[in-house]
N, C-alpha and C. Protein backbone atom coordinates (compact mmCIF):
# COMPACT_ATOMS: atom_id res chain seq x y z
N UNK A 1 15.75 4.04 8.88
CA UNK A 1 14.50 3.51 8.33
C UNK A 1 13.32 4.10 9.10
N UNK A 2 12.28 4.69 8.20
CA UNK A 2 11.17 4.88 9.34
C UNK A 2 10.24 3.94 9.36
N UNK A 3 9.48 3.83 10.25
CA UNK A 3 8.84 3.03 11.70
C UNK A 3 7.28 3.11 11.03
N UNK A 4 6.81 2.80 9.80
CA UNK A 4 5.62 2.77 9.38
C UNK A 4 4.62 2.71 10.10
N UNK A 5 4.53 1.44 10.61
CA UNK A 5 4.15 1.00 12.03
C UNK A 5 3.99 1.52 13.05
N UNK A 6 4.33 1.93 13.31
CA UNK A 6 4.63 2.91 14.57
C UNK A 6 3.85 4.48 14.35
N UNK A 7 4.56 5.04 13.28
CA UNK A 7 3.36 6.38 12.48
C UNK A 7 2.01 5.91 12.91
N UNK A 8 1.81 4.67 11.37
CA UNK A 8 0.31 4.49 11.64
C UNK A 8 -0.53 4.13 12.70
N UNK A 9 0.23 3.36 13.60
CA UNK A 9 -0.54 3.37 15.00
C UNK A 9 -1.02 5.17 15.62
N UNK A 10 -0.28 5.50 15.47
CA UNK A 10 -0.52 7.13 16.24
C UNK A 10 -1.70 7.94 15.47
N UNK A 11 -1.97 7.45 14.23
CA UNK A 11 -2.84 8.36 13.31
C UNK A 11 -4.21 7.84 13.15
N UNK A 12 -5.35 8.99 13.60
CA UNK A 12 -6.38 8.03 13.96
C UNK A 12 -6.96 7.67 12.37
N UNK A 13 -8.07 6.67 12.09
CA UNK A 13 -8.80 6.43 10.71
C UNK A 13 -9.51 7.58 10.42
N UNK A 14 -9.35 8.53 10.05
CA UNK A 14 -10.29 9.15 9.75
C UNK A 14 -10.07 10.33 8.05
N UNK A 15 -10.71 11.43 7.84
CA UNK A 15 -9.97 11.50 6.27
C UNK A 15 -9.17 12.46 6.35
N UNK A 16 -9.00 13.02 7.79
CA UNK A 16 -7.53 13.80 7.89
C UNK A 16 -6.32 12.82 7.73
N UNK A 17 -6.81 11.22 8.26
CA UNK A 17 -5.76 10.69 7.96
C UNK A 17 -4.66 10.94 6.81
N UNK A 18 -5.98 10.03 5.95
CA UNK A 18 -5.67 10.19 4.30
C UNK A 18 -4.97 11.47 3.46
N UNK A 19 -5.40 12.87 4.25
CA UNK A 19 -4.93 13.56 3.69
C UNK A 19 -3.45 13.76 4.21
N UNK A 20 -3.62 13.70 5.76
CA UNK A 20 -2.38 13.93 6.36
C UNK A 20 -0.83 13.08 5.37
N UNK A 21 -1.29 11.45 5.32
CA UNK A 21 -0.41 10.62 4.70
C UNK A 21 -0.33 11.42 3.11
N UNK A 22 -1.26 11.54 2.35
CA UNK A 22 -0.85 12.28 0.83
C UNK A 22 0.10 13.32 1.12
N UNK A 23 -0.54 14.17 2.29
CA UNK A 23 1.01 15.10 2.49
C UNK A 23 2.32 15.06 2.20
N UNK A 24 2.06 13.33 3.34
CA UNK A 24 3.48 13.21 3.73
C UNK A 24 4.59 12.91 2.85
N UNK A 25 3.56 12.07 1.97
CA UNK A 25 3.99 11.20 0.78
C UNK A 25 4.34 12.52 -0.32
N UNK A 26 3.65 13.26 -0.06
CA UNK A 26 4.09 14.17 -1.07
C UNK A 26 5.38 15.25 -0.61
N UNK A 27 5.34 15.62 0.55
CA UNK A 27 6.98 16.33 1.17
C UNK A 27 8.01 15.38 1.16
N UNK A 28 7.65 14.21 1.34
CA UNK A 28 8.92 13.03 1.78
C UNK A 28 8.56 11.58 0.54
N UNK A 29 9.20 11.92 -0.28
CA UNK A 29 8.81 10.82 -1.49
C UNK A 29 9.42 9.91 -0.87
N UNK A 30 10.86 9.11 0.47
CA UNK A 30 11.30 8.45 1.23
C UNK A 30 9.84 7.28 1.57
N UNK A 31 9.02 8.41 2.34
CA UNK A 31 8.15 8.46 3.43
C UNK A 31 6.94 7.14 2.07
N UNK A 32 6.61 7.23 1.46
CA UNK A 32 5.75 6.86 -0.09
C UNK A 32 6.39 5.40 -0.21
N UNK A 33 8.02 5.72 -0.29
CA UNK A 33 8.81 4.48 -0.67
C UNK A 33 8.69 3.26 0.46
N UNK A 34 8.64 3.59 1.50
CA UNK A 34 8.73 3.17 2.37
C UNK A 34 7.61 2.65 3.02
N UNK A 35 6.38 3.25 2.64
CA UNK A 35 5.00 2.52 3.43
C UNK A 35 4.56 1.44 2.33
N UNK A 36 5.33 1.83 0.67
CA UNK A 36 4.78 0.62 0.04
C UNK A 36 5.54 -1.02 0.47
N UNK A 37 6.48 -0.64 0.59
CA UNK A 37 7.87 -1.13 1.56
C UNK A 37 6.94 -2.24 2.54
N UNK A 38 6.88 -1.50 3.09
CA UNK A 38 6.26 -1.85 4.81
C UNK A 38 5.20 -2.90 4.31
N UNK A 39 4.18 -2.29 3.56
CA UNK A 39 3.03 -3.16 3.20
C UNK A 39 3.66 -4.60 2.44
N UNK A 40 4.47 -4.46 1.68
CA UNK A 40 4.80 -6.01 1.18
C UNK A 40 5.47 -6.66 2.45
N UNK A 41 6.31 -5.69 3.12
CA UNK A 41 6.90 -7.04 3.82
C UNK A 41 6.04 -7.62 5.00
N UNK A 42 4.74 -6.50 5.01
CA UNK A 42 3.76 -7.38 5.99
C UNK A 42 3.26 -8.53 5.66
N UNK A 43 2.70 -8.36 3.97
CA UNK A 43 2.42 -9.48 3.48
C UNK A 43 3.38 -10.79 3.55
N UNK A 44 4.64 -10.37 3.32
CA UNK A 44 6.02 -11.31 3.52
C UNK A 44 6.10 -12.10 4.86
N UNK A 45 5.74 -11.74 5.66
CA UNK A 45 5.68 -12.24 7.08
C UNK A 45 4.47 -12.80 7.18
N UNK A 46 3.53 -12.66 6.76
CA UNK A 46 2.55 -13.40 7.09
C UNK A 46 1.41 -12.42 7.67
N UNK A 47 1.52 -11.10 7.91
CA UNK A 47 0.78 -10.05 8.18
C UNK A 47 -0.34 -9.38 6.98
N UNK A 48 -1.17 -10.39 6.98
CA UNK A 48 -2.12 -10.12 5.37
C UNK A 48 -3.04 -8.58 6.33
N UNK A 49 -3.35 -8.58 7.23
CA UNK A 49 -4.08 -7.90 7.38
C UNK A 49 -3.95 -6.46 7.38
N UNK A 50 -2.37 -6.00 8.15
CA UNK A 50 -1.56 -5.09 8.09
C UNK A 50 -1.38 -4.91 7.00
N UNK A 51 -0.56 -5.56 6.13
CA UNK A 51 -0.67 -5.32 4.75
C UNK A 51 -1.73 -4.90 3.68
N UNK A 52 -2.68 -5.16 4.12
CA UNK A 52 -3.67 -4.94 3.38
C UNK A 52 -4.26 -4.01 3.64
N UNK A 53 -3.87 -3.22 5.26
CA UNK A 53 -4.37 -1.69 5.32
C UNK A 53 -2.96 -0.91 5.02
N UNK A 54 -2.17 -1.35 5.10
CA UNK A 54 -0.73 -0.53 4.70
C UNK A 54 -0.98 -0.18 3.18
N UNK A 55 -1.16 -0.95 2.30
CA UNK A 55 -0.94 -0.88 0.98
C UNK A 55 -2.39 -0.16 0.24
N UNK A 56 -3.57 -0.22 1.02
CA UNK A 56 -4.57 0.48 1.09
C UNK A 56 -4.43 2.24 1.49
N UNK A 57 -3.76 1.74 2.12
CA UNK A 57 -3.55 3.66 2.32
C UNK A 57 -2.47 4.36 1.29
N UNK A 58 -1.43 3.43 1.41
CA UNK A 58 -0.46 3.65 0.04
C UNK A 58 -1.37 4.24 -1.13
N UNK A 59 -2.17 3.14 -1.48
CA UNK A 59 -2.71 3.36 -2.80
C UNK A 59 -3.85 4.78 -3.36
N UNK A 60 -4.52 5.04 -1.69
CA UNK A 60 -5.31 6.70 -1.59
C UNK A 60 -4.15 7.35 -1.19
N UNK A 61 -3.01 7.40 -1.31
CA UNK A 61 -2.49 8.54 -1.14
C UNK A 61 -1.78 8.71 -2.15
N UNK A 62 -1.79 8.34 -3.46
CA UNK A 62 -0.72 8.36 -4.16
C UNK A 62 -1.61 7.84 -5.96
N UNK A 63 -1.29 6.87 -6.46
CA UNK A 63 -2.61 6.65 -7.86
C UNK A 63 -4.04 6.35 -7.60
N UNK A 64 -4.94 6.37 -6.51
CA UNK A 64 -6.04 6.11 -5.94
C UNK A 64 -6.58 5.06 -6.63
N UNK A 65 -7.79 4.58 -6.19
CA UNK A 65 -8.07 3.74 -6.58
C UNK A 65 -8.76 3.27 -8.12
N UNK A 66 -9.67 4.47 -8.25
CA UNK A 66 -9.98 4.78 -9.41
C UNK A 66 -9.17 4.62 -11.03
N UNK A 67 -7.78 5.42 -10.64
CA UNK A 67 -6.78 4.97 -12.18
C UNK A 67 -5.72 3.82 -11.57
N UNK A 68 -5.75 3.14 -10.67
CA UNK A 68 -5.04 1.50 -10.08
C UNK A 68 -6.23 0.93 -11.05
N UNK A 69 -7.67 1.19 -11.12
CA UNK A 69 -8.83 0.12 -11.73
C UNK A 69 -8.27 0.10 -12.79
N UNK A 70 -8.32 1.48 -13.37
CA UNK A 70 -7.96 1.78 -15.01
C UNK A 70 -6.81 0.80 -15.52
N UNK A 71 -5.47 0.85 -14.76
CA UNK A 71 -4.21 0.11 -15.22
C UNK A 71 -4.82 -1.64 -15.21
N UNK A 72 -5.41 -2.03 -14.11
CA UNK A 72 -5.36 -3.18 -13.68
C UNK A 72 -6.56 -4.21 -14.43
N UNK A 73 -7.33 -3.19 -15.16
CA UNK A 73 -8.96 -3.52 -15.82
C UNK A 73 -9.83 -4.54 -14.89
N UNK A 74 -9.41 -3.45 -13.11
CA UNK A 74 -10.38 -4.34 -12.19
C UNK A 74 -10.95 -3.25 -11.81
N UNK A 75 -12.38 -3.30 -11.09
CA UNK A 75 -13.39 -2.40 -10.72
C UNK A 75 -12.89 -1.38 -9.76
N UNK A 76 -12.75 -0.30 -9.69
CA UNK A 76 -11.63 0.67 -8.47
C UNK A 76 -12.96 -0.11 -6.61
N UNK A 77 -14.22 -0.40 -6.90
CA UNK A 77 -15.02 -0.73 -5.68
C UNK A 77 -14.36 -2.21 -5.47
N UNK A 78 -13.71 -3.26 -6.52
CA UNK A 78 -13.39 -4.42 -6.19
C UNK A 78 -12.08 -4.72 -5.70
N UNK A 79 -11.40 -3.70 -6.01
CA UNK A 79 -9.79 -3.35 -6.07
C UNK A 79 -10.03 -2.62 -3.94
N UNK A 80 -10.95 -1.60 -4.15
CA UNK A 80 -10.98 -1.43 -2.26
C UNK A 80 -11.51 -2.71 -1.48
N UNK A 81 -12.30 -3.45 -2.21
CA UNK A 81 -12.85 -4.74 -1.58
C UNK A 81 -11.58 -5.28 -0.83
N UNK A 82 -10.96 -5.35 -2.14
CA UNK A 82 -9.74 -6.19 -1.63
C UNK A 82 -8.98 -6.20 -0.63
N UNK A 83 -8.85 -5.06 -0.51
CA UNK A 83 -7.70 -4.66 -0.11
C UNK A 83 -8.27 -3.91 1.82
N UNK A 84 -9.71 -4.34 1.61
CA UNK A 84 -10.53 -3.77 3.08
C UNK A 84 -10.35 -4.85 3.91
N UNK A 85 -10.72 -4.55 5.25
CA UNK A 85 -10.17 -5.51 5.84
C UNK A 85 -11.19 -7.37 5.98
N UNK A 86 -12.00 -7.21 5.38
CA UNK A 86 -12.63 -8.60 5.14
C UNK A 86 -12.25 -9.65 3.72
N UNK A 87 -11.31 -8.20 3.07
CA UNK A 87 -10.79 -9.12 1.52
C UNK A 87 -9.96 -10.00 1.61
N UNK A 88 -10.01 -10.91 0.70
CA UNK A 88 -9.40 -11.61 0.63
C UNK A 88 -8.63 -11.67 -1.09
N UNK A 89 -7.35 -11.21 -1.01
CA UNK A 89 -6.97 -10.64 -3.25
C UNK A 89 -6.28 -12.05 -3.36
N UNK A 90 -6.68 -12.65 -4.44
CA UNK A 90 -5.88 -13.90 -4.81
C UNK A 90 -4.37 -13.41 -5.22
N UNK A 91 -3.28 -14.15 -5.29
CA UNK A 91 -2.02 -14.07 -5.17
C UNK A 91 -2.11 -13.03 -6.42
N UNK A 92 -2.95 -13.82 -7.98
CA UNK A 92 -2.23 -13.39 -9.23
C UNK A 92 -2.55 -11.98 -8.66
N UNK A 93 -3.39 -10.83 -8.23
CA UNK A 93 -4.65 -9.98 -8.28
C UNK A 93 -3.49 -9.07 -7.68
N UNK A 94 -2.88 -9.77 -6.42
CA UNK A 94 -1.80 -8.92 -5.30
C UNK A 94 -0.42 -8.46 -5.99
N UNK A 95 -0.04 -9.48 -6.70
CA UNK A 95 0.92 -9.79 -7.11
C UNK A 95 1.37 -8.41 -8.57
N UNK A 96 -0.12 -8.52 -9.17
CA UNK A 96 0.03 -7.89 -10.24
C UNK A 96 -0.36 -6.12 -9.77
N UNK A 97 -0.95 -6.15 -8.71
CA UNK A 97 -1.09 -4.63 -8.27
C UNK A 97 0.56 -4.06 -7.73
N UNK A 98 0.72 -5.07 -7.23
CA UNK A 98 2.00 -4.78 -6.02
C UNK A 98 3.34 -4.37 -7.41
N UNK A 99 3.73 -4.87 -8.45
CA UNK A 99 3.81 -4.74 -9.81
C UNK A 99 3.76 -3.39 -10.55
N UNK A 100 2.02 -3.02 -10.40
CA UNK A 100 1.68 -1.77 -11.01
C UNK A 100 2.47 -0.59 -10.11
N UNK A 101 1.99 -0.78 -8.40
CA UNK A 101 3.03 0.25 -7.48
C UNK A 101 4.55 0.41 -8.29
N UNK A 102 5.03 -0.73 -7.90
CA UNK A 102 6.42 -0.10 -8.23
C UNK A 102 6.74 0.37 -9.25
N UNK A 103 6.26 0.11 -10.38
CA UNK A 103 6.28 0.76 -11.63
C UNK A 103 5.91 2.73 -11.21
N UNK A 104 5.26 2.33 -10.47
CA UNK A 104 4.46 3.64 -10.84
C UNK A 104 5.26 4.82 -9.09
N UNK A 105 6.08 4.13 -8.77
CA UNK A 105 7.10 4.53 -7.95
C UNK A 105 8.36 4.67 -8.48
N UNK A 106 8.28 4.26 -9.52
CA UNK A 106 9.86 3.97 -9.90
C UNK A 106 10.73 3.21 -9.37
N UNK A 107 10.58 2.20 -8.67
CA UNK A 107 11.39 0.88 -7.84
C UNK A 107 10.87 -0.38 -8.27
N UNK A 108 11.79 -1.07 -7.41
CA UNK A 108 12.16 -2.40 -7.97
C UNK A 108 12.55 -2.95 -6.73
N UNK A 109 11.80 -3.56 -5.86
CA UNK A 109 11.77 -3.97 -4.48
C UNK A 109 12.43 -5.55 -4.76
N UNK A 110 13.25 -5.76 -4.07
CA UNK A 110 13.92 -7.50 -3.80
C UNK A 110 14.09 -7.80 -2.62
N UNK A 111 13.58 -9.17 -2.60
CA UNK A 111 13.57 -9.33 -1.25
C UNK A 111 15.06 -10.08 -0.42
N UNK A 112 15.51 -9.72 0.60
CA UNK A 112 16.66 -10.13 1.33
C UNK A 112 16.30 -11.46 2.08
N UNK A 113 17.26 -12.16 2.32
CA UNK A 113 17.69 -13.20 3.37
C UNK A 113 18.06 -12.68 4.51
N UNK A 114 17.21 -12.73 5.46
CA UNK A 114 17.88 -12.37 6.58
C UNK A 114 17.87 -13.46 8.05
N UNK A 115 18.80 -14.08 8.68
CA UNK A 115 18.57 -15.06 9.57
C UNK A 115 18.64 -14.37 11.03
């Protein structure tokens, strides 16, 4: 499994970021699967904030924000609101983006029991 977490700590904010991650996402479709991955189960734990920059970067590196507005018939500036780190996305809003991803990944994420 890779270490999402761990990547993104090492990579500074800036728009080499962004491009660096589209890269990555684009040599390692794994690498794509896996940070959308990461971002729900931050949300799953209780990590809204992580999640909400995990799944934020997911989303510029891959359908941007602009055609996420188009699918979702929400504003692509209200859709980054959200998802910035002062937003706050109501469940239906998260729920139904997080939805559009996997569709648009081709997966079907379930969540495990694990004790």
């Amino acid at each position: 499994m890779i270490e999402i977490r761990e990547y993104l700590k090492t990579m500074p904010l800036t728009r080499d970021f962004k491009e660096t991650i589209q890269a990555r996402i684009k040599s390692d479709p794994v690498f794509g699967e896996e940070l959308l991955k990461e971002g729900i189960e931050c949300f799953l734990s209780g990590d809204v904030d992580t999640g909400k920059a995990v799944l934020r970067d997911y989303i510029n590196a891959t359908i941007g924000f602009q055609a996420l507005g188009g699918l979702t018939e929400k504003s692509p500036k209200s859709l980054m609101r959200m998802f910035g780190p002062k937003g706050n996305p109501q469940a239906r809003n998260l729920f139904r983006i997080i939805g559009f991803l996997q569709k648009q990944e081709g997966l079907r994420l379930k969540v495990d029991v694990i004790r």
